[in-house]
Protein backbone atom coordinates (compact mmCIF):
# COMPACT_ATOMS: atom_id res chain seq x y z
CA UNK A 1 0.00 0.00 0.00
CA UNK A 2 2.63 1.86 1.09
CA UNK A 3 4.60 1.69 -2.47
CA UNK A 4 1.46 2.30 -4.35
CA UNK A 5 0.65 5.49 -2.28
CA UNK A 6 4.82 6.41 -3.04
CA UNK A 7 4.02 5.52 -6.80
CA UNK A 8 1.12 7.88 -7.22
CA UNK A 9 2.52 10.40 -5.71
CA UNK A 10 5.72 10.83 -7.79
CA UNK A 11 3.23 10.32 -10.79
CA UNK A 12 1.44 13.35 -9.31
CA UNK A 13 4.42 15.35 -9.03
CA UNK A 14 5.82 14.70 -12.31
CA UNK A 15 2.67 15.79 -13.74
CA UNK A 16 2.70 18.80 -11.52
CA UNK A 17 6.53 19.85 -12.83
CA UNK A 18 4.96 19.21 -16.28
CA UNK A 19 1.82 21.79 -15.64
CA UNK A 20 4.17 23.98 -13.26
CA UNK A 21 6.36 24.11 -16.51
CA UNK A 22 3.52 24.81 -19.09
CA UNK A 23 1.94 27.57 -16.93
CA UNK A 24 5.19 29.19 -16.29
CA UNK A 25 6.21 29.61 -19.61
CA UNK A 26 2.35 30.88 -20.38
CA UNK A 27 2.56 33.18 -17.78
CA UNK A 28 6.03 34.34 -19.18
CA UNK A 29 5.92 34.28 -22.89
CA UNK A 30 7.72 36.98 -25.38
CA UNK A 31 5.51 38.93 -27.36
CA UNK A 32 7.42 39.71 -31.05
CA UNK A 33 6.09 43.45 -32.07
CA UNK A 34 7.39 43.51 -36.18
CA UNK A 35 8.63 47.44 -36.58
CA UNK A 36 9.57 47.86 -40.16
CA UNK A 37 10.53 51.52 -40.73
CA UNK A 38 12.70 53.59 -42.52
CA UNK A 39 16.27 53.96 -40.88
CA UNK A 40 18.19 55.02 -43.59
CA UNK A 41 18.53 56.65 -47.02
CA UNK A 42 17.38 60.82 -46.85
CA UNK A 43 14.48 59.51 -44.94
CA UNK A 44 15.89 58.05 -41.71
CA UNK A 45 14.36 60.62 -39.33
CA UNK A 46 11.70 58.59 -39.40
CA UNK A 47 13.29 55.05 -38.20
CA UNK A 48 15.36 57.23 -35.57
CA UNK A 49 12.32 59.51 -34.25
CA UNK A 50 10.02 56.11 -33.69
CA UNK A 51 13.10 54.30 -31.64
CA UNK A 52 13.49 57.15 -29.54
CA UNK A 53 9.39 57.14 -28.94
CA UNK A 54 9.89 53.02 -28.07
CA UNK A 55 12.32 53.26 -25.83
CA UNK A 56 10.92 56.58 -24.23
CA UNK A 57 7.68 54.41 -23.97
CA UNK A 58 9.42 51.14 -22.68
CA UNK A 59 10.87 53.43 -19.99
CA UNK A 60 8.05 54.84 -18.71
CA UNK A 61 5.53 51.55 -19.08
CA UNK A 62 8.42 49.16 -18.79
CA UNK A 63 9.37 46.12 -20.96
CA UNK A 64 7.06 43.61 -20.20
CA UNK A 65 2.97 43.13 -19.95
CA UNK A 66 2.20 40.90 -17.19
CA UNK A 67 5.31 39.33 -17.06
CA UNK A 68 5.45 38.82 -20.43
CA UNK A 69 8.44 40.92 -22.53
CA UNK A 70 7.45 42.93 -25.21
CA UNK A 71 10.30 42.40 -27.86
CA UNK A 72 10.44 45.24 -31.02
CA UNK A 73 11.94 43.51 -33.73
CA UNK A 74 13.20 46.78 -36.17
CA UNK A 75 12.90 46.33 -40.14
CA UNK A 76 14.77 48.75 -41.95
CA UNK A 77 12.70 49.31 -45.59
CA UNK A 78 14.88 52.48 -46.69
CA UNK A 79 11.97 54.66 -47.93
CA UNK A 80 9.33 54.41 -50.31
CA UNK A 81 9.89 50.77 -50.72
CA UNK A 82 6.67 48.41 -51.60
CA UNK A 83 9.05 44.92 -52.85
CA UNK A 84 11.00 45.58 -49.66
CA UNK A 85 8.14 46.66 -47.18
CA UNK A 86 6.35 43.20 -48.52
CA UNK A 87 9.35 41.28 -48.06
CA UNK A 88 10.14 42.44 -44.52
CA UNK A 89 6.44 41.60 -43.82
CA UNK A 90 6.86 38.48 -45.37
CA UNK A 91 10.22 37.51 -42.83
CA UNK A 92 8.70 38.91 -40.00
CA UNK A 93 4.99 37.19 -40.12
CA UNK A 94 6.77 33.82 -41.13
CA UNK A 95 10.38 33.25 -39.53
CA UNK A 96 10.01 35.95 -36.33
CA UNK A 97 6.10 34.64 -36.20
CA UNK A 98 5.40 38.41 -34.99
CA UNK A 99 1.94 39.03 -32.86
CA UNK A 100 1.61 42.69 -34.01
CA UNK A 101 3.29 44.61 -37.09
CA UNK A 102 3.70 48.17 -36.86
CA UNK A 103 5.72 51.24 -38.42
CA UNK A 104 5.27 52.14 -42.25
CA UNK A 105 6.18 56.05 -43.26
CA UNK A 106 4.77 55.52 -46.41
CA UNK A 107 1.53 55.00 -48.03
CA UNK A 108 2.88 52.86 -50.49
CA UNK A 109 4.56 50.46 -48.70
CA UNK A 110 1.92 49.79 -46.15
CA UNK A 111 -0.48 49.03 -49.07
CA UNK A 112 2.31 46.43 -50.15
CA UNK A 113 1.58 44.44 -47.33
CA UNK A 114 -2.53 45.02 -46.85
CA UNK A 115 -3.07 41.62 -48.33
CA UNK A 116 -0.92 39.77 -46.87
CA UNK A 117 -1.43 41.09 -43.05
CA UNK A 118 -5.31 40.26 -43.62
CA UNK A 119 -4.66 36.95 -45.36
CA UNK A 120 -1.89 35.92 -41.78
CA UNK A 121 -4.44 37.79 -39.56
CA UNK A 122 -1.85 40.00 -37.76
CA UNK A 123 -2.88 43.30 -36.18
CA UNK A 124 -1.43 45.77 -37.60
CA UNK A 125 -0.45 49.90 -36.49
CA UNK A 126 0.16 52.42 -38.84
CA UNK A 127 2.68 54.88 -37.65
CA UNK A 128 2.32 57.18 -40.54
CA UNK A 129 1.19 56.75 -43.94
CA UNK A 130 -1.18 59.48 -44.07
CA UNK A 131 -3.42 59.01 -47.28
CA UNK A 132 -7.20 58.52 -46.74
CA UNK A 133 -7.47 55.19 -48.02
CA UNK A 134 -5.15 53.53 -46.07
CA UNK A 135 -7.28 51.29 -43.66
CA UNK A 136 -9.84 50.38 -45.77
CA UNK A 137 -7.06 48.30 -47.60
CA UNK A 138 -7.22 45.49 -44.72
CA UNK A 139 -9.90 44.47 -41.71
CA UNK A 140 -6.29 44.13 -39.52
CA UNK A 141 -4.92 47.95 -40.26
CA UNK A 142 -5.48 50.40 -37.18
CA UNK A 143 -4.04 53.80 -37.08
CA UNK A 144 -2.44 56.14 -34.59
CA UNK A 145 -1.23 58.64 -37.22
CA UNK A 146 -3.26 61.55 -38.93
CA UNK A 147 -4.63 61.91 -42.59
CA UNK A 148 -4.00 64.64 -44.85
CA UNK A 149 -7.15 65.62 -45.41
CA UNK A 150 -7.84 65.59 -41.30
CA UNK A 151 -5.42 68.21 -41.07
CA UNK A 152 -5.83 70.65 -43.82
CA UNK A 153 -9.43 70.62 -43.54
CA UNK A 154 -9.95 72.84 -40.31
CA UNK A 155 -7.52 75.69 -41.64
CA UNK A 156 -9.24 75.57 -44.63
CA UNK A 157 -12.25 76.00 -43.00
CA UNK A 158 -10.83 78.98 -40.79
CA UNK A 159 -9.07 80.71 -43.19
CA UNK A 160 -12.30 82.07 -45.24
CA UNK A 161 -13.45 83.57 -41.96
CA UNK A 162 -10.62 84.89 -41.11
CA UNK A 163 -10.01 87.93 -43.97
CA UNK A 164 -8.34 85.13 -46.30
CA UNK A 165 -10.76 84.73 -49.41
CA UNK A 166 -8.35 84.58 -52.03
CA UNK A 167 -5.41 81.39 -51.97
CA UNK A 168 -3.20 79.87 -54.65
CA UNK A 169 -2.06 76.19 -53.17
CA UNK A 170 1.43 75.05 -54.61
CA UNK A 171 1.68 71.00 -53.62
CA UNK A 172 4.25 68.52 -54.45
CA UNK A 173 3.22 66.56 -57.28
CA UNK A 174 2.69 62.85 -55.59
CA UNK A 175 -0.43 61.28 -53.66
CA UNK A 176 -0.14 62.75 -50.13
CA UNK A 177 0.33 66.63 -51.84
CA UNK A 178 -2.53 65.50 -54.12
CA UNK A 179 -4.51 64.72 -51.18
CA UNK A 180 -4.42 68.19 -49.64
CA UNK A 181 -4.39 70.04 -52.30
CA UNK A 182 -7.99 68.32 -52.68
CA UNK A 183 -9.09 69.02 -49.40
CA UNK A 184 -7.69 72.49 -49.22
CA UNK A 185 -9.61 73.87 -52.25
CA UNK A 186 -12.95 71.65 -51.49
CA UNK A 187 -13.33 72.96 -47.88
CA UNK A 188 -12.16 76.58 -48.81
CA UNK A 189 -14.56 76.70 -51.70
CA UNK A 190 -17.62 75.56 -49.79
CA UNK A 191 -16.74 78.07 -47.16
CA UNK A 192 -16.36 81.03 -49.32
CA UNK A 193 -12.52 81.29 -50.57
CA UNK A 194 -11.84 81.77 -54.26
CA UNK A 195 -9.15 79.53 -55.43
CA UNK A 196 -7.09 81.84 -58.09
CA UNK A 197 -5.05 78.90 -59.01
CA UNK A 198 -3.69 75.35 -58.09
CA UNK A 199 0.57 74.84 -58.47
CA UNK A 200 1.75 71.23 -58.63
CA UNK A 201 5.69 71.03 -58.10
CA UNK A 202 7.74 67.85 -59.00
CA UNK A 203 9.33 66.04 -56.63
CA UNK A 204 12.95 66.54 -57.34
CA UNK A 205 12.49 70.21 -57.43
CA UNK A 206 15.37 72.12 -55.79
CA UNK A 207 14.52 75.56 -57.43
CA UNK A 208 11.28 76.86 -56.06
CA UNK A 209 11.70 80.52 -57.65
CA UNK A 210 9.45 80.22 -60.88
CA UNK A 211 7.05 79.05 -59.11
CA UNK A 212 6.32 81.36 -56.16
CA UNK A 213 6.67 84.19 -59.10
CA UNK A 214 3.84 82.93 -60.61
CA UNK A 215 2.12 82.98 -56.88
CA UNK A 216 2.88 86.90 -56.89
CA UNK A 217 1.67 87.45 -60.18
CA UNK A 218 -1.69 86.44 -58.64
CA UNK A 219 -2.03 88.20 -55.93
CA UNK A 220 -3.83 85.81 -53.62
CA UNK A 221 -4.15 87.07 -49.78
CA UNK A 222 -2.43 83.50 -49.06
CA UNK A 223 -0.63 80.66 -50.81
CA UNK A 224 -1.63 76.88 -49.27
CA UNK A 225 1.72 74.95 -49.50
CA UNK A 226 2.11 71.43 -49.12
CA UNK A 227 5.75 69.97 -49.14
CA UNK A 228 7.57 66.23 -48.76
CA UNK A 229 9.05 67.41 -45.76
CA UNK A 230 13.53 67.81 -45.50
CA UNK A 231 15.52 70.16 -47.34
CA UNK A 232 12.42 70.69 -50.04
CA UNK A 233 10.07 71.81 -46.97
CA UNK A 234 12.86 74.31 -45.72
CA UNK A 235 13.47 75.66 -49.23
CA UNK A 236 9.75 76.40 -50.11
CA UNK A 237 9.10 78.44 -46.74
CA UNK A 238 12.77 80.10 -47.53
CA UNK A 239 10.91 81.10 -50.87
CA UNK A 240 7.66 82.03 -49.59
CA UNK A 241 9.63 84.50 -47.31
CA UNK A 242 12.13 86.39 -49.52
CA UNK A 243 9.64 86.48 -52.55
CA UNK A 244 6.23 86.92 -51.06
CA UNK A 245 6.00 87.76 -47.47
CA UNK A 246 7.28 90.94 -48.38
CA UNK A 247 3.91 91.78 -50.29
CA UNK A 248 1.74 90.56 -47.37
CA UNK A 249 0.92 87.36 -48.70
CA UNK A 250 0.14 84.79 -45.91
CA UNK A 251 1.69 81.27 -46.05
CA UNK A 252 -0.27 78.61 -44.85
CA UNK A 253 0.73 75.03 -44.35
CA UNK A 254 0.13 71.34 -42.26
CA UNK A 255 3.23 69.77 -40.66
CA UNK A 256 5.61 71.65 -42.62
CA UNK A 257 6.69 73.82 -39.46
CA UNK A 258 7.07 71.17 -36.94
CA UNK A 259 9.24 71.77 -34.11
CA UNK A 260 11.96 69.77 -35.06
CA UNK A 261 12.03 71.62 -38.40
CA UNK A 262 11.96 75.26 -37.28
CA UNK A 263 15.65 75.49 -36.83
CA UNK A 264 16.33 74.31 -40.20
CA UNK A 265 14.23 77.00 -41.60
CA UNK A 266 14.78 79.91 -39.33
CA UNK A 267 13.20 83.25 -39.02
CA UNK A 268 11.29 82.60 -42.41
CA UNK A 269 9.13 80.28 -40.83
CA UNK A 270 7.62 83.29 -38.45
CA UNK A 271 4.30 83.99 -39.09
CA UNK A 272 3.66 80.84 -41.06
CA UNK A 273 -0.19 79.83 -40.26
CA UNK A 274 0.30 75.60 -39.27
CA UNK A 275 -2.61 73.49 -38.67
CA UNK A 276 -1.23 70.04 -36.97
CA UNK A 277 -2.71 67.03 -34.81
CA UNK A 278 0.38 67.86 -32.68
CA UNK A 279 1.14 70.79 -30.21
CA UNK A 280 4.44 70.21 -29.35
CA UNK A 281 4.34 72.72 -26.42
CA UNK A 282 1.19 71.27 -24.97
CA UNK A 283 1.66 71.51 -20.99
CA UNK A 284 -0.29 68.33 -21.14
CA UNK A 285 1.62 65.93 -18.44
CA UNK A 286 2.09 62.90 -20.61
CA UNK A 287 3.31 65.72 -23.20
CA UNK A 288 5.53 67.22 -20.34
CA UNK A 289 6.81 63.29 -19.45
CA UNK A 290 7.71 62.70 -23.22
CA UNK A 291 9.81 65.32 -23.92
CA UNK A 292 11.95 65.24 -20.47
CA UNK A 293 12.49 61.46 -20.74
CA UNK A 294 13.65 61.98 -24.85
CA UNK A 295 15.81 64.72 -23.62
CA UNK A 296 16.73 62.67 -20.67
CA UNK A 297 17.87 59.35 -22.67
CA UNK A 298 18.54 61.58 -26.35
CA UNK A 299 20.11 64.79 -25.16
CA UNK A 300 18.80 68.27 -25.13
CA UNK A 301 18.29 68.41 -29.09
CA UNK A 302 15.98 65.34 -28.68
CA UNK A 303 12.34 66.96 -30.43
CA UNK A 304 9.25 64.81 -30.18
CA UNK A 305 7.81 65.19 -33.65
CA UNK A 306 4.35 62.99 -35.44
CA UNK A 307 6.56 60.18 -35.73
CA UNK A 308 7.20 60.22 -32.04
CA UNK A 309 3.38 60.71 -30.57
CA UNK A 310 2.22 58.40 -33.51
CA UNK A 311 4.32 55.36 -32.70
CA UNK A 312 3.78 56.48 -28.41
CA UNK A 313 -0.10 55.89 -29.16
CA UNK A 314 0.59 52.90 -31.23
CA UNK A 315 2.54 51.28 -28.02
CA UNK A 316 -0.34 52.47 -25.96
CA UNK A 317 -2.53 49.69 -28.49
CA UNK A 318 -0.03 47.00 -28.45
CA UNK A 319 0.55 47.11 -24.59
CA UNK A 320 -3.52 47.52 -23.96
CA UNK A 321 -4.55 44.16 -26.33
CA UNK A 322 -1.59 41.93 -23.97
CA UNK A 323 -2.61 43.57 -20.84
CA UNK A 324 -6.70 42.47 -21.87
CA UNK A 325 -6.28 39.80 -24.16
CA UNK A 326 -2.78 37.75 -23.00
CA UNK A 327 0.35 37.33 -25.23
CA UNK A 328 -1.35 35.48 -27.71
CA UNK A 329 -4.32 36.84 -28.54
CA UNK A 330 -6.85 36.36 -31.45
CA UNK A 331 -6.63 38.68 -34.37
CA UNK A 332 -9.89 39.89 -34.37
CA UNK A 333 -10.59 39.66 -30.80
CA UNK A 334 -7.50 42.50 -31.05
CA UNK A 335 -9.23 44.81 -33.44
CA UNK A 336 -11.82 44.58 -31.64
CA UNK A 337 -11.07 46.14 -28.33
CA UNK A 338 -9.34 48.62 -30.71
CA UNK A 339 -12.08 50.03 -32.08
CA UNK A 340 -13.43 52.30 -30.20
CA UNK A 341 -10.68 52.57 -28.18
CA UNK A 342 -9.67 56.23 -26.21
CA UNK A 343 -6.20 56.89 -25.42
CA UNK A 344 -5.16 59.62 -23.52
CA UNK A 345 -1.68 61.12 -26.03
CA UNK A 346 1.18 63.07 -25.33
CA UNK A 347 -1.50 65.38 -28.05
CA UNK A 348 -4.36 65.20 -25.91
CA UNK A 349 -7.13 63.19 -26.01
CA UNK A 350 -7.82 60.58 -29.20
CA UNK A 351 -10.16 58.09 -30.51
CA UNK A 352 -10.14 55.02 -32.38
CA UNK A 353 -12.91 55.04 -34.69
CA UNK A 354 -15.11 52.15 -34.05
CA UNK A 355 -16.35 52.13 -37.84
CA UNK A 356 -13.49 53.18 -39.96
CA UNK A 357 -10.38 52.45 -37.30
CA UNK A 358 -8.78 55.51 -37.66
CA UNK A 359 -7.42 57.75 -35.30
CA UNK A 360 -9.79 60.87 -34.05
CA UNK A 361 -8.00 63.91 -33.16
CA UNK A 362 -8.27 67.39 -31.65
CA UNK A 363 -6.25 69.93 -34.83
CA UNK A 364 -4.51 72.63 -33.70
CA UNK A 365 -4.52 75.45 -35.36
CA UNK A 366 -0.97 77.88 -34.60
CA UNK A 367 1.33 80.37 -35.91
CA UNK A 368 5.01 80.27 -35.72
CA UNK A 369 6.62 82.69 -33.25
CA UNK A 370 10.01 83.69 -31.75
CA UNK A 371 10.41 82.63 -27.98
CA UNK A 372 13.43 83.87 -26.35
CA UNK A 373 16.57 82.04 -28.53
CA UNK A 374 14.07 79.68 -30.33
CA UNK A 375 11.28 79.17 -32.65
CA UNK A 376 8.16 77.43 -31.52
CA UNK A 377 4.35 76.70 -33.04
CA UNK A 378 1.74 78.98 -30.81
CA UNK A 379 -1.76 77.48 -30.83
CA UNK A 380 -4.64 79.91 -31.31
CA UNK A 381 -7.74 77.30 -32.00
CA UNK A 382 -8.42 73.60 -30.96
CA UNK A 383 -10.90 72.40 -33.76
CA UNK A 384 -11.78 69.06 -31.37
CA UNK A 385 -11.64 65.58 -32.14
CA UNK A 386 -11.76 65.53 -36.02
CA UNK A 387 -12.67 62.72 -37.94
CA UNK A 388 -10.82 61.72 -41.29
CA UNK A 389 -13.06 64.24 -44.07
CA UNK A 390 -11.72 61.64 -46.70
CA UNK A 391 -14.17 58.88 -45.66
CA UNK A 392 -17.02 60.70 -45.53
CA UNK A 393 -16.46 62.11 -48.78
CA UNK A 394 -15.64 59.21 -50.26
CA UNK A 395 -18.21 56.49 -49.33
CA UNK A 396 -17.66 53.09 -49.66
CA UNK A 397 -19.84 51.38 -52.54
């Protein structure tokens, strides 16, 4: 009896090290988060700004969920990149077997991997990528960024009121100046403005001369500008300054006066009217937190910019559906508590939209100023919690 009771016993415990062993390694698993961004090529602000905003976030929320370790595996696509956006996809869904993907600058390349996120079923955060269309192109696409449209549609909705009736917009010539340039003159128009006429640049423009003389020949009482952002951004406000500031003709633009940017572009940016989902000197706390720790861990020249709040709300996702859900959690059951979802952001207060899953946003309307030694964006209107215009103007069939 004796031995029998012995026999069971060590059959019990064995079975017990066997459980003890699966539940420990369930209650301690590694959750893969697939970050494929651009960190290199003219670009690699992008890749660098979202690591900062990871490890800013990981500081102040820590590395793990429950026990279990959130681990950022970092893509590098190199730019506007589709093949190579797909392919990282590809590597990361199959070989790292990634719960969540995230990242993506560029419209493009997160439509390169639409299909093949919804066909693997992995949730996925868009960083950036700012064109309208964006998350209708899979059920599994959820995003913390802005649209285009989002943002130039409350400025041009103030500026008719506002002693501005008559604009000229110059945009880059590719699908997110497209985009505003479409919004711009649609919302002006229906609130009044005259549009004297509409500027596409190319791309590789580096002279920006010719065509700010043709702004002046017009006349307008403001120019809408719309700009890929670097060196091009910086030249186009240079012009706008020398050529027609001088005969009072306002300059308004998006994100093309971020913080980050201003000392690039220097006094010339003063007075530039800037209509962004992102205040950067919000006394908001969680704004307040961000910048101290990037300054803290980066240095003093450390700027939170989009990429940074965009990719600090995307954490806030990733960190909320292991928290609720566990380390492995069903696709859908993800998107699910997504939608809907209200985060409070380093930018104040936003939304997932239950129906569409795009961000909702407060816009900030703001002019550049001088503040002591620098250059900073002052906020004169909140136009609260905005929904993507895009969508509603474009229905789905």
């Amino acid at each position: 009896m004796h031995h029998w009771i012995q026999k069971a016993l060590s059959t019990l415990l064995a079975v017990g090290a066997v459980w003890g062993t699966t539940l420990g390694s369930a209650s301690a698993e590694t959750v893969k988060v697939g970050v494929i961004q651009t960190f290199s090529g003219p670009f690699a602000r992008w890749g660098e700004q979202t690591k900062q905003a990871i490890e800013v976030f990981q500081k102040q929320r820590g590395k793990a969920v429950k026990g279990h370790e959130i681990q950022i595996v970092y893509r590098d696509d190199g730019g506007p990149d589709p093949a190579r956006a797909r392919q990282l996809a590809e590597e990361l869904v199959l070989k790292e077997k990634v719960q969540f993907l995230a990242g993506f600058a560029f419209t493009p390349n997160a439509l390169a991997v639409a299909d093949l996120v919804t066909e693997a079923k992995v949730p996925t955060v868009i960083w950036n990528a700012a064109t309208g269309v964006v998350t209708r192109k899979s059920p599994y696409f959820v995003r913390t960024s802005f649209t285009l449209p989002q943002d130039t549609a409350p400025v041009a909705e103030w500026a008719p009121k506002n002693g501005i009736k008559t604009v000229v917009t110059l945009v880059t010539d590719y699908a997110p100046g497209l985009d505003a340039e479409a919004a711009f003159i649609k919302v002006f128009k229906e609130n009044g403005g005259n549009v004297a006429e509409s500027i596409r640049v190319p791309l590789p423009t580096t002279d920006f001369a010719p065509f700010f003389e043709r702004v002046l020949a017009k006349k307008p009482d403001a120019l809408f500008m719309f700009g890929p952002g670097g060196p091009s951004s910086v030249g186009m406000i240079n012009t706008w300054a020398s050529r027609l500031k001088p005969a009072k003709i306002a300059l308004i633009v998006t994100t093309e006066t971020q913080e980050i940017d201003l000392p690039k572009i220097g006094p010339a940016a003063i007075d530039a009217i800037g209509s962004s989902h992102y205040p950067e000197t919000s006394d908001n706390p969680l704004n307040l937190a961000l910048r101290k720790d990037l300054e803290g861990l980066f240095g003093k020249q450390a700027t939170p910019d989009i990429a940074t709040v965009a990719t600090f709300d995307g954490m806030q996702l990733i960190y909320r559906a292991v928290e609720q859900l566990g380390p492995r959690p069903k696709a859908e059951a993800v998107i699910e508590l997504w939608r809907g979802a209200k985060l409070d952001s380093p930018r104040g207060p936003i939304q997932i939209d239950p129906k569409t899953r795009d961000v909702v946003q407060n816009v900030y309307l703001r002019r550049v100023a001088q503040k002591g030694d620098r250059l900073i964006n002052v906020s004169f209107k909140t136009v609260p919690m905005v929904k993507d215009p895009w969508k509603e103007w474009n229905p789905e069939k």
